[in-house]
C-alpha atoms as a PDB file:
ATOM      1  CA  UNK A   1       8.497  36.126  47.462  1.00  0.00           C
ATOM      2  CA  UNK A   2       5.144  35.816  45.955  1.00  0.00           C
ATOM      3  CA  UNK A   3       3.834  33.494  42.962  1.00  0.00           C
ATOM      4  CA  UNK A   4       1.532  34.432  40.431  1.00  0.00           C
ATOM      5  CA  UNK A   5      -0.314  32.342  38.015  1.00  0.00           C
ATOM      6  CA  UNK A   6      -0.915  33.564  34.482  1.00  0.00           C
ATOM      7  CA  UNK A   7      -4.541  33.236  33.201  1.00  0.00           C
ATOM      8  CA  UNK A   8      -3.659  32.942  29.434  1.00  0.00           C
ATOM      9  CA  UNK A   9      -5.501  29.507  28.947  1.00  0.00           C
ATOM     10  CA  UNK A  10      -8.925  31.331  30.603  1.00  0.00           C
ATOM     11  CA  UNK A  11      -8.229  34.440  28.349  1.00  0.00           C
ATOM     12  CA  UNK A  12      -7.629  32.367  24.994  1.00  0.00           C
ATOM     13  CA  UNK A  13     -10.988  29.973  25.676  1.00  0.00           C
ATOM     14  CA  UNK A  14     -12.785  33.219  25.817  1.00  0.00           C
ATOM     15  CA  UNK A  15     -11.167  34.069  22.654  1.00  0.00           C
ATOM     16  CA  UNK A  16     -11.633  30.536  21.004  1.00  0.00           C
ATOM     17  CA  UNK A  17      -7.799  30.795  20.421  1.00  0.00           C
ATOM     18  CA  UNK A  18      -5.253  27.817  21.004  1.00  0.00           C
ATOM     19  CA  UNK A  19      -1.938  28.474  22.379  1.00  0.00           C
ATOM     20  CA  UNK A  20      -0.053  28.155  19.124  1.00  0.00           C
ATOM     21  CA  UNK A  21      -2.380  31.250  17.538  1.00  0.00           C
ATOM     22  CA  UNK A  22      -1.929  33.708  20.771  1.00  0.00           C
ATOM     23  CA  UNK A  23       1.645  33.045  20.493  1.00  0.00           C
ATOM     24  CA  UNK A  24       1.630  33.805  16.963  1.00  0.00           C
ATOM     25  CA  UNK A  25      -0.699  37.043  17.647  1.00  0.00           C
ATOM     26  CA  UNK A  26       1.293  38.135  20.411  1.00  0.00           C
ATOM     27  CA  UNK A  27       5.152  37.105  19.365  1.00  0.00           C
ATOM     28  CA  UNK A  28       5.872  35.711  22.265  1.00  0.00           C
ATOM     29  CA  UNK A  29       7.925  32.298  21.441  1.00  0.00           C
ATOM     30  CA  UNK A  30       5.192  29.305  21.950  1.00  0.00           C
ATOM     31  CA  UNK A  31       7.460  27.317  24.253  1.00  0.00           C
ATOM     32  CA  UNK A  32       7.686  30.445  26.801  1.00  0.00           C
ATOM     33  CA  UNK A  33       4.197  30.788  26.529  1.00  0.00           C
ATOM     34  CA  UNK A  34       3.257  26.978  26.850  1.00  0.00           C
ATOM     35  CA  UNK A  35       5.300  27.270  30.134  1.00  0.00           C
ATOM     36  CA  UNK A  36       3.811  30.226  31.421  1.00  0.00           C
ATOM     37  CA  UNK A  37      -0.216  28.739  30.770  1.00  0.00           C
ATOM     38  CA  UNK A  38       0.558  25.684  32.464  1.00  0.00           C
ATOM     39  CA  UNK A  39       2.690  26.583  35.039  1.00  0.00           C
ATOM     40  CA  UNK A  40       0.603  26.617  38.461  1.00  0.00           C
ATOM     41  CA  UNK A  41       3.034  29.556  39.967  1.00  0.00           C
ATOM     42  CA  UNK A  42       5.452  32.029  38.490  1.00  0.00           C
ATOM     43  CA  UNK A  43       8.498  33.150  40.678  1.00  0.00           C
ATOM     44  CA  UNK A  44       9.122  35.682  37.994  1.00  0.00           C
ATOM     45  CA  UNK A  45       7.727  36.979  34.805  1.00  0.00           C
ATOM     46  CA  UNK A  46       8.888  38.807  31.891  1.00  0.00           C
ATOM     47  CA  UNK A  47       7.465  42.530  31.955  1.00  0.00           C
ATOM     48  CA  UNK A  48       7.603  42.607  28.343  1.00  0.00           C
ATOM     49  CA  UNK A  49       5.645  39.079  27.442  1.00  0.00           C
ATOM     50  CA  UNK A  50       2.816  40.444  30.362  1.00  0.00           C
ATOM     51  CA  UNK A  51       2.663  43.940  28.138  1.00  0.00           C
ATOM     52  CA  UNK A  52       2.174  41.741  24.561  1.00  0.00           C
ATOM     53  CA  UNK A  53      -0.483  39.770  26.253  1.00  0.00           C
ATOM     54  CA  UNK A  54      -2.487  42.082  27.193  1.00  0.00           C
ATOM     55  CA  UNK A  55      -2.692  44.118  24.012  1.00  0.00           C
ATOM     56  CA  UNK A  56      -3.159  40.522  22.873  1.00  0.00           C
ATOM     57  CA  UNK A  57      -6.185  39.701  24.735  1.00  0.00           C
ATOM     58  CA  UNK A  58      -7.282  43.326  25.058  1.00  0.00           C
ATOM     59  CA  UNK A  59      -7.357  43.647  28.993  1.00  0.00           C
ATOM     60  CA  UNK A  60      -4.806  45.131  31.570  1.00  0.00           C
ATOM     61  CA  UNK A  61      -1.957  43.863  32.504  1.00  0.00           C
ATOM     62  CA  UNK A  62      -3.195  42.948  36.145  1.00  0.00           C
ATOM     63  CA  UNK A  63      -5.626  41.278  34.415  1.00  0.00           C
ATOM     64  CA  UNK A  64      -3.768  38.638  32.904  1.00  0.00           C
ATOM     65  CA  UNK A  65      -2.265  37.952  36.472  1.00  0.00           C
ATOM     66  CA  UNK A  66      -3.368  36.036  40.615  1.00  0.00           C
ATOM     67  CA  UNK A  67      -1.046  35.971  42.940  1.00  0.00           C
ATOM     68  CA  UNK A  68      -1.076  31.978  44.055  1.00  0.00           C
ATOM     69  CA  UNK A  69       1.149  32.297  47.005  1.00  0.00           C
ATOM     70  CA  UNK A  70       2.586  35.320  49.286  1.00  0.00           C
END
């Protein structure tokens, strides 16, 4: 099983957002998404979360995603 790293600190810099105001934009709960921006790789990830970022940060889905580890 593969691990993927979620780019949401890279996408929010861009943005000049923190983590507290993309959480609050995107409704995902700030600890999940504290633990998903500093996490270095993601067994799994919630479909759902990947689908509010992106309309979040305006980009697709496999945007917001590299895989870390096949």
């Amino acid at each position: 099983m593969g691990l993927v790293r979620l780019r949401i600190k890279e996408f929010a810099a861009e943005k000049g957002w923190t983590l507290k105001e993309v959480s609050d934009r995107s409704g995902i709960a700030y600890t999940t998404l504290k633990n998903y921006a500093k996490s270095p790789g993601l067994a799994t990830v919630d479909v759902t979360s990947l689908h509010k970022l992106a309309r979040t940060f305006d980009v697709l889905m496999e945007d917001l995603y590299e895989i870390v580890q096949e």
